[in-house]
C-alpha atoms as a PDB file:
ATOM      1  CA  UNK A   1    -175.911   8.127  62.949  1.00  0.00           C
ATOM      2  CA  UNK A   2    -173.780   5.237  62.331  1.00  0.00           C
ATOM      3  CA  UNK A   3    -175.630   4.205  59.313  1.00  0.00           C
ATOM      4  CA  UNK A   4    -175.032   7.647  57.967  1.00  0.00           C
ATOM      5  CA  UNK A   5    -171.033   7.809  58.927  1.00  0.00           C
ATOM      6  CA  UNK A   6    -171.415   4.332  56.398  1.00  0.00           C
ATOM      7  CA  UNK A   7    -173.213   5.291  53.959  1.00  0.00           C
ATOM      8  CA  UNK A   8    -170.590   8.816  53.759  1.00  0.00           C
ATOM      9  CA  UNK A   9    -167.790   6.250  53.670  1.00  0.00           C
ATOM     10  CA  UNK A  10    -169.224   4.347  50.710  1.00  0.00           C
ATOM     11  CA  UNK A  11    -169.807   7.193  48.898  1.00  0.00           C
ATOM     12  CA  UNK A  12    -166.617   8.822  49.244  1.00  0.00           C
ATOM     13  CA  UNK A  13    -164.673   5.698  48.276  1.00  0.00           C
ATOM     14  CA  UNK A  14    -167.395   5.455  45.120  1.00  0.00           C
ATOM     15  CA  UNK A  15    -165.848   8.712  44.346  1.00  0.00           C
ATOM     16  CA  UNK A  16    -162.311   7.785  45.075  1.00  0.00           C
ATOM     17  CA  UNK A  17    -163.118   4.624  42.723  1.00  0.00           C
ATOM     18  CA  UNK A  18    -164.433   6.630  39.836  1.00  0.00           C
ATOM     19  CA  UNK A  19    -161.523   9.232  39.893  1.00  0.00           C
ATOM     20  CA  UNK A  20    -158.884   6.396  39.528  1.00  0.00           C
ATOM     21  CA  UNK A  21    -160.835   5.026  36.940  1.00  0.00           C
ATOM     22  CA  UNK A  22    -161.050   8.379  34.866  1.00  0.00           C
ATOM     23  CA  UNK A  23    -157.124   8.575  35.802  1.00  0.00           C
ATOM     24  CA  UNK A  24    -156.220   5.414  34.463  1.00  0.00           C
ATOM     25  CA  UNK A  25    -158.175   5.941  31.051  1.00  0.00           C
ATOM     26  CA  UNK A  26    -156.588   9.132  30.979  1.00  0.00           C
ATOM     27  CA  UNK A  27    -153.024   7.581  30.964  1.00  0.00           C
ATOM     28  CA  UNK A  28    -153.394   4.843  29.046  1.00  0.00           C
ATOM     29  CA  UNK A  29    -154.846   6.851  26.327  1.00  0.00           C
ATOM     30  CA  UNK A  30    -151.753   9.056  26.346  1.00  0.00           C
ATOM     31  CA  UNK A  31    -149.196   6.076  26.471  1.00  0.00           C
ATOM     32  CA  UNK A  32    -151.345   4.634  23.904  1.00  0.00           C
ATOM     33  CA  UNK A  33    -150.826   7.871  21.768  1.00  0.00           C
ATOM     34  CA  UNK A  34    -146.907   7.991  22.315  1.00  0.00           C
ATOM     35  CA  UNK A  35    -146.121   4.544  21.415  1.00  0.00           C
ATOM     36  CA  UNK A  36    -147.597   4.822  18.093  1.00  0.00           C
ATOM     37  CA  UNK A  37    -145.315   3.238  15.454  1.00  0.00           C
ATOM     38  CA  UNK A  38    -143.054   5.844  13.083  1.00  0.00           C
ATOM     39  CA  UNK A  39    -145.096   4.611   9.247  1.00  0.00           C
ATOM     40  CA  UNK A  40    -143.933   6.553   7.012  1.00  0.00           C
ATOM     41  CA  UNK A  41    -146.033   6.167   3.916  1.00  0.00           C
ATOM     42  CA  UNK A  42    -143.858   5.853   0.697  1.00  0.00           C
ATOM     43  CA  UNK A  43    -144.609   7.648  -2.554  1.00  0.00           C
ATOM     44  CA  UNK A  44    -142.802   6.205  -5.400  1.00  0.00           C
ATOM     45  CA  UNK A  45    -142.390   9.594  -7.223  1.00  0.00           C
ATOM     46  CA  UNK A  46    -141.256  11.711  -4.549  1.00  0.00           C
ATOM     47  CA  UNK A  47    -137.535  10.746  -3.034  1.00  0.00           C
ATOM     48  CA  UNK A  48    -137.715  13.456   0.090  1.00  0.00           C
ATOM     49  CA  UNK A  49    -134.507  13.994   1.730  1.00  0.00           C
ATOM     50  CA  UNK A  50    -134.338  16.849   4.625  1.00  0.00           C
ATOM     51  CA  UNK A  51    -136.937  18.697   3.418  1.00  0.00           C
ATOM     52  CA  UNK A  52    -135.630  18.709  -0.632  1.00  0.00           C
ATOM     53  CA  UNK A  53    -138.206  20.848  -2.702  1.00  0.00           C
ATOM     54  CA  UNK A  54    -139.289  18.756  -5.798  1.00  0.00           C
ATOM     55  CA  UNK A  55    -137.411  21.286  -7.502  1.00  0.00           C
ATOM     56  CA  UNK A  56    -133.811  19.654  -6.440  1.00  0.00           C
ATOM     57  CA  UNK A  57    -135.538  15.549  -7.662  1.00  0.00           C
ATOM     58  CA  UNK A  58    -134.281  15.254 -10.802  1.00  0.00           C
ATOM     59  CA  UNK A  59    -135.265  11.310 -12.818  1.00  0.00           C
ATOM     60  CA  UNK A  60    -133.659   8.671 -13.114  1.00  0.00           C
ATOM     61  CA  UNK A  61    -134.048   7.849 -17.491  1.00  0.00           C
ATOM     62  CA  UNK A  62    -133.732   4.272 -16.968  1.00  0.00           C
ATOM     63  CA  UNK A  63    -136.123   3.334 -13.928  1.00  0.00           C
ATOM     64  CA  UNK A  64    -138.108   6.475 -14.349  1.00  0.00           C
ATOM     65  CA  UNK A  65    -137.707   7.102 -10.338  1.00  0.00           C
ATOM     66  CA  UNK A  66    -137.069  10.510  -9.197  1.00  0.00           C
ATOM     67  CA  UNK A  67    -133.444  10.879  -7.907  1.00  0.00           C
ATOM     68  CA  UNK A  68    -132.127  13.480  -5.649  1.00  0.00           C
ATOM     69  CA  UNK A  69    -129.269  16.276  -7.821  1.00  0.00           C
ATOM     70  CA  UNK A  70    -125.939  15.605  -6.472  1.00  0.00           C
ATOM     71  CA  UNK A  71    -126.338  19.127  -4.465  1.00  0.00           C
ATOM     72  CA  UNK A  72    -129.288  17.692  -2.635  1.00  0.00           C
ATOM     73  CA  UNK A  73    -126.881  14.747  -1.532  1.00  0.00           C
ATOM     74  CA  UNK A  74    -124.431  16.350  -0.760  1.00  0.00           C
ATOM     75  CA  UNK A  75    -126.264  18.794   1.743  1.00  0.00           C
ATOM     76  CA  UNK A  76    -127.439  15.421   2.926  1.00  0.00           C
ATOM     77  CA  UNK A  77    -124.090  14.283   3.468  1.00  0.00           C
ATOM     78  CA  UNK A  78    -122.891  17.311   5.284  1.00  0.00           C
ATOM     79  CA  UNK A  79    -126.073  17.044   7.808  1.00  0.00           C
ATOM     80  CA  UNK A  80    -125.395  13.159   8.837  1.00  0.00           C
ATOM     81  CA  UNK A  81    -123.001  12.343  11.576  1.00  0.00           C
ATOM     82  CA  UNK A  82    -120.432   9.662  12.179  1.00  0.00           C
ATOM     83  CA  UNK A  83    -123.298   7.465  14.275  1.00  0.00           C
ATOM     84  CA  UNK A  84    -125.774   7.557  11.924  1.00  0.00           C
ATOM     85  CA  UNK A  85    -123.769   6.562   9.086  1.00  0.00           C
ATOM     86  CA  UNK A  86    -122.126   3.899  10.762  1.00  0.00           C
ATOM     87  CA  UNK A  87    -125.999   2.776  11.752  1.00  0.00           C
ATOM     88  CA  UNK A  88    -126.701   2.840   7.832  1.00  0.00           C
ATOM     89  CA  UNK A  89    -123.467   1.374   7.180  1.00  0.00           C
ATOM     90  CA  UNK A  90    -124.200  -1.429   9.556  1.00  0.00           C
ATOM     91  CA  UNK A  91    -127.688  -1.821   8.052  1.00  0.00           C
ATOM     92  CA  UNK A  92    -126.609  -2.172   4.188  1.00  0.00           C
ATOM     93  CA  UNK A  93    -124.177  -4.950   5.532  1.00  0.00           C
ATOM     94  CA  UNK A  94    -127.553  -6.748   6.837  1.00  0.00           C
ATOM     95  CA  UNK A  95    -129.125  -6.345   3.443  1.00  0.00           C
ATOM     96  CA  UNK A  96    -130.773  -2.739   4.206  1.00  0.00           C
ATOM     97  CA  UNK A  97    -133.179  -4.210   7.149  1.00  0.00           C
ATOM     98  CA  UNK A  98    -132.652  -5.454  10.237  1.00  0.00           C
ATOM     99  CA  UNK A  99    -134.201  -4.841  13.911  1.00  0.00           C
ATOM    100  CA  UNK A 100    -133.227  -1.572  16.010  1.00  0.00           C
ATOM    101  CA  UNK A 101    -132.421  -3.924  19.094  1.00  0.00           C
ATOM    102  CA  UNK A 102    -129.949  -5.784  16.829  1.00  0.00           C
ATOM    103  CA  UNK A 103    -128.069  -2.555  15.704  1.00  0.00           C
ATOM    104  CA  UNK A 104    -128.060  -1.757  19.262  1.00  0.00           C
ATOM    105  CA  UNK A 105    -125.933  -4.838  19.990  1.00  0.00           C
ATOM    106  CA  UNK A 106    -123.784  -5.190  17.347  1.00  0.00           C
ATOM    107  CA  UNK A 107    -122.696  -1.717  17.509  1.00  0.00           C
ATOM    108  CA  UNK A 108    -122.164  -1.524  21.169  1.00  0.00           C
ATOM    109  CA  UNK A 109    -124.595   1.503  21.535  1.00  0.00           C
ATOM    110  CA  UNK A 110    -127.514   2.143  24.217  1.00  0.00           C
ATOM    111  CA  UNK A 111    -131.269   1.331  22.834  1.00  0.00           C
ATOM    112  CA  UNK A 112    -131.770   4.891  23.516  1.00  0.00           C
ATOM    113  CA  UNK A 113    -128.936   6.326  21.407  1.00  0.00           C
ATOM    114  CA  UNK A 114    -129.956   4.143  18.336  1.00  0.00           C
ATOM    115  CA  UNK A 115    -133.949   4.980  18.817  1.00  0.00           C
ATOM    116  CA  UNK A 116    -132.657   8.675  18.581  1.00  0.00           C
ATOM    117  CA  UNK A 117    -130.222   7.678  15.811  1.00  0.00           C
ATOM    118  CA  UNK A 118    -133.250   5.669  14.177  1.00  0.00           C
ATOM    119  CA  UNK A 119    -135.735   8.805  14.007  1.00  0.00           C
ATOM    120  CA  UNK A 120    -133.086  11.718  12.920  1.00  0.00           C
ATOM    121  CA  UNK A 121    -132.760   9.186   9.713  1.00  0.00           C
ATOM    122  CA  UNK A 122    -136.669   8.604   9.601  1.00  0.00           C
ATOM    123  CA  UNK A 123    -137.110  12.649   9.729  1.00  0.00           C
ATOM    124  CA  UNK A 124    -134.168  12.637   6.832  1.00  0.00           C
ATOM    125  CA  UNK A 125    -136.169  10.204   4.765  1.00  0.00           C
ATOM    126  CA  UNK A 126    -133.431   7.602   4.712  1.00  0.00           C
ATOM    127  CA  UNK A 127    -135.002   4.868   6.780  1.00  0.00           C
ATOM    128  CA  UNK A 128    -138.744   3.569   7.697  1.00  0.00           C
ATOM    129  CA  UNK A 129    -139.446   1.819  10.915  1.00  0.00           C
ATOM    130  CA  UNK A 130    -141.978  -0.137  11.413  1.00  0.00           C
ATOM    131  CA  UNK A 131    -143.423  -2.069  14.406  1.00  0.00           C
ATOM    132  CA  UNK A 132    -143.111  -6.009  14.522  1.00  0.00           C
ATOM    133  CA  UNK A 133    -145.158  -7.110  17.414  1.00  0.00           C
ATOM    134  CA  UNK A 134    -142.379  -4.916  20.360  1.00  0.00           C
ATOM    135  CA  UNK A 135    -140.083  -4.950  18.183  1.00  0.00           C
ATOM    136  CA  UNK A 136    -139.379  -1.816  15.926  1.00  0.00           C
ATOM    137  CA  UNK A 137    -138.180  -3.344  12.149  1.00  0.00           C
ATOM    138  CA  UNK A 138    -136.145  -0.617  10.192  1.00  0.00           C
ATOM    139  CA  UNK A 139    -135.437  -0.720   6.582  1.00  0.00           C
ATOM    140  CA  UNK A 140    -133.615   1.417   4.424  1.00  0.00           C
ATOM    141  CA  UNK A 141    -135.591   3.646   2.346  1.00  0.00           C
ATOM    142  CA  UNK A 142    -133.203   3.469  -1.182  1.00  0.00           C
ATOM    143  CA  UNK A 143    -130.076   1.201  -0.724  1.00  0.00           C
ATOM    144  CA  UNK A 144    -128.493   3.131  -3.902  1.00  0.00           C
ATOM    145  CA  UNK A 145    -128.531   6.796  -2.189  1.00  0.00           C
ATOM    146  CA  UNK A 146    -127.746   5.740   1.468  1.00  0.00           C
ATOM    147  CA  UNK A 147    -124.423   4.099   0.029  1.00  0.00           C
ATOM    148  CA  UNK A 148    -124.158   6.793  -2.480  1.00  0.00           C
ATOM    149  CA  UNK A 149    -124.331   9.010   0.870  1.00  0.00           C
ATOM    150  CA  UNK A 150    -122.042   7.059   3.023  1.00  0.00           C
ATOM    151  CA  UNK A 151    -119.848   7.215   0.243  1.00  0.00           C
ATOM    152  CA  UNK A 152    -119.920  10.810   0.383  1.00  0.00           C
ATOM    153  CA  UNK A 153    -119.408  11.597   3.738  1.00  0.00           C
ATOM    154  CA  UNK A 154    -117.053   9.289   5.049  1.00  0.00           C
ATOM    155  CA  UNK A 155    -114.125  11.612   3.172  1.00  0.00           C
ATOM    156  CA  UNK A 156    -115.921  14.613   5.081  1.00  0.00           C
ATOM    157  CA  UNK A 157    -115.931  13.034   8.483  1.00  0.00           C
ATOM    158  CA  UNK A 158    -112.141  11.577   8.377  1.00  0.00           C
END
């Protein structure tokens, strides 16, 4: 009798074993999943900008790059708010790239705030982030529109 009561006991913490196991694959693979970096792959011939329609790219004669019309930017403009633009402001002063925990600090802002910040303008097409070991690296897409942009909606905004 005892050996059986021993023999139920290893079984059920076999069990008990196997589930955690299956658990803990289970949430790794979904952390896994969620901290995937935000690559955006470029295409050289395609400028999108809040879901522009090729229709609005119009090209540049001298570099042969598609530009966005000035109606496209300034729909743009209109859809950017005062903390993103001072986050693309701040990153042209560092050259276009920097890292998201450094715009954090200099501008005073939670990490949370700029990580939302950081993927509105990766969903606009004005920034790609990419992952530097923990670190997330984020670089301006086109230095020439974002200032064009900023230049455009600071007037709006004041």
């Amino acid at each position: 009798m005892v050996l059986m009561n021993l023999y139920n006991y290893y079984v059920m913490v076999s069990i008990a074993l196997i589930q955690i196991a299956i658990l803990s694959s289970f949430i790794y693979q979904v952390f896994k999943e969620s901290k995937k970096p935000m690559e955006k792959e470029q295409d050289n011939t395609k400028v999108t900008t809040s879901r522009t329609s090729v229709s609005q790219l119009e090209f540049d004669e001298a570099t042969g790059k598609a530009v966005p019309s000035n109606k496209a930017v300034d729909e743009l403009a209109n859809a950017v708010n005062e903390d993103e633009i001072n986050v693309l402001s701040f990153l042209l002063s560092k050259g276009g790239e920097t890292y998201q925990a450094e715009i954090a600090r200099e501008l005073g802002l939670p990490k949370s705030t700029v990580s939302r910040i950081i993927r509105r303008l990766y969903n606009k097409g004005l920034v790609t982030v990419r992952r530097v070991s923990k670190y997330s690296y984020v670089q301006v897409t086109d230095m020439d529109y974002v200032s064009d942009l900023i230049s455009r909606s600071r007037p709006n905004k004041s």
